[in-house]
Protein backbone atom coordinates (compact mmCIF):
# COMPACT_ATOMS: atom_id res chain seq x y z
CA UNK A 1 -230.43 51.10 34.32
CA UNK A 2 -229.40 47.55 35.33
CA UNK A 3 -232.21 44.76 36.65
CA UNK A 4 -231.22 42.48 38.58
CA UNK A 5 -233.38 39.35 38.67
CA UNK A 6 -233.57 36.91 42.32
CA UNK A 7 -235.40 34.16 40.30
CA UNK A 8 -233.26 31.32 40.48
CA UNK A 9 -234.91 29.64 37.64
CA UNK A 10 -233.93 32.82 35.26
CA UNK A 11 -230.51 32.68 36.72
CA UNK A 12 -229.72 29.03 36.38
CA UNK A 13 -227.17 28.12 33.34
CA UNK A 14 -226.75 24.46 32.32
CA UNK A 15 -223.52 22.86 33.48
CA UNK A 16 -220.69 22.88 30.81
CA UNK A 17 -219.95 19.38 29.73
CA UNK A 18 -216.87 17.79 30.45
CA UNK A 19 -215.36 17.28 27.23
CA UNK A 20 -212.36 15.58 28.54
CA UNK A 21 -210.22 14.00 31.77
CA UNK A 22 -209.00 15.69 34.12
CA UNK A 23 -205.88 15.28 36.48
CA UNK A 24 -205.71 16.52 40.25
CA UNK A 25 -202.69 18.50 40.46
CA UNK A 26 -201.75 19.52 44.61
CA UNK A 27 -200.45 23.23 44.09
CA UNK A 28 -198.69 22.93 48.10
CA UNK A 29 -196.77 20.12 48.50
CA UNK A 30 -197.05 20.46 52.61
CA UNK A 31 -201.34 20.69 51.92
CA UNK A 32 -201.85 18.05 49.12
CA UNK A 33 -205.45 18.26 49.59
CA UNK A 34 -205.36 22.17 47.86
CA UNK A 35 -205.86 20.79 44.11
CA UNK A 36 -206.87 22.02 41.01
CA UNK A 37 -208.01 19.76 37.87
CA UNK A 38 -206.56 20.31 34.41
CA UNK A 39 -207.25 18.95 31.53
CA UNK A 40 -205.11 16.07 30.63
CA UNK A 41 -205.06 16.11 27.13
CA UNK A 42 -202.88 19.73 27.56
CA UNK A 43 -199.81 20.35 26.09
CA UNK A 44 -196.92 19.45 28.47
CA UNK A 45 -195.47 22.91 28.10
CA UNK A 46 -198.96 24.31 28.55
CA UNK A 47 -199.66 22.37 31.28
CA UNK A 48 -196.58 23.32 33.17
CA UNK A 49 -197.43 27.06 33.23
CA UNK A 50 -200.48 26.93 34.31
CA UNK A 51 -199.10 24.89 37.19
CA UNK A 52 -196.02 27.54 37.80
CA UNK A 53 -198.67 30.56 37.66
CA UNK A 54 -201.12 29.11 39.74
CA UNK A 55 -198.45 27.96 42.38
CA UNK A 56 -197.20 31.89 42.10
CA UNK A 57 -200.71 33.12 43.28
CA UNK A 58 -201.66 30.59 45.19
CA UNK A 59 -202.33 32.96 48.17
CA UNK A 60 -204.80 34.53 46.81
CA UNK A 61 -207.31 31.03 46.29
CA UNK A 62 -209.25 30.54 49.54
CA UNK A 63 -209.80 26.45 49.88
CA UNK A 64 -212.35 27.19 52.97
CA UNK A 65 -213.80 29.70 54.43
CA UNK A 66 -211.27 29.50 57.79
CA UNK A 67 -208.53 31.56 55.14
CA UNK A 68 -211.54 33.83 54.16
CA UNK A 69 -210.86 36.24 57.02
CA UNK A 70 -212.37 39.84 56.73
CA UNK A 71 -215.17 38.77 54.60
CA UNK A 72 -218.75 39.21 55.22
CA UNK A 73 -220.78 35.81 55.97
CA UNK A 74 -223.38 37.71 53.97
CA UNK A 75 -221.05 37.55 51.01
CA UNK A 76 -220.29 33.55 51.49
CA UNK A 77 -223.58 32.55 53.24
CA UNK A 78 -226.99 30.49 51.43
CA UNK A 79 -230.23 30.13 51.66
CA UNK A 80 -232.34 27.10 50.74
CA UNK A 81 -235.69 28.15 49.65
CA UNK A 82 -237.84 25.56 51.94
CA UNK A 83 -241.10 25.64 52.76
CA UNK A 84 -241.13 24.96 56.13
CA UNK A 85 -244.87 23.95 55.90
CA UNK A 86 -244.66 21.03 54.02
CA UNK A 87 -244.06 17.49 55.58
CA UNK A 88 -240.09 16.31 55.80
CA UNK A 89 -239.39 13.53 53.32
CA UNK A 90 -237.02 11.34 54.12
C-alpha cells in the first residue's frame, strides 16, 4: 500500500543549486517569449540537439494555461493555506 502525505513541510525538497549560467534560448521564432534555459557551459554539439529535439516537440510544452485546453482546473489550480483569522500584514 502507498501513503500519500498532504503535509507540505514533508513534501518540500530544497532547491537544486545552480551550478552554472544559463542562456535563454526562444524555441518559436514567431513567439520569442516561449524559452527554455540551458546551460552554457554545454558542448556546442550537445547544445544543438537539445535545441533541435525540443523544437521537434515543442507542441507538446504548454507556456500558459490558455494552450492547456481539456484539462481539469483541479489538476492546474492552488491553494494558499491562509488563515483567514489573522490580521492582513501589509
Amino acid at each position: 500500500m502507498v501513503v500519500l502525505s498532504t503535509s507540505v513541510e514533508e513534501n518540500r525538497r530544497p532547491c537544486p543549486k545552480l551550478t552554472s549560467k544559463v542562456v535563454s534560448i526562444p524555441l518559436d521564432p514567431i513567439y520569442l517569449e516561449r524559452t527554455v534555459q540551458l546551460r552554457k557551459d554545454l558542448y556546442p554539439m550537445m547544445r544543438d540537439e537539445i535545441i533541435q529535439l525540443l523544437g521537434r516537440y515543442m507542441l507538446v510544452f504548454a507556456f500558459n494555461t490558455l494552450e492547456m485546453l481539456g484539462i481539469a482546473p483541479k489538476v492546474i489550480e492552488h491553494k494558499l493555506s491562509v488563515d483567514l483569522n489573522l490580521k492582513l500584514v501589509i
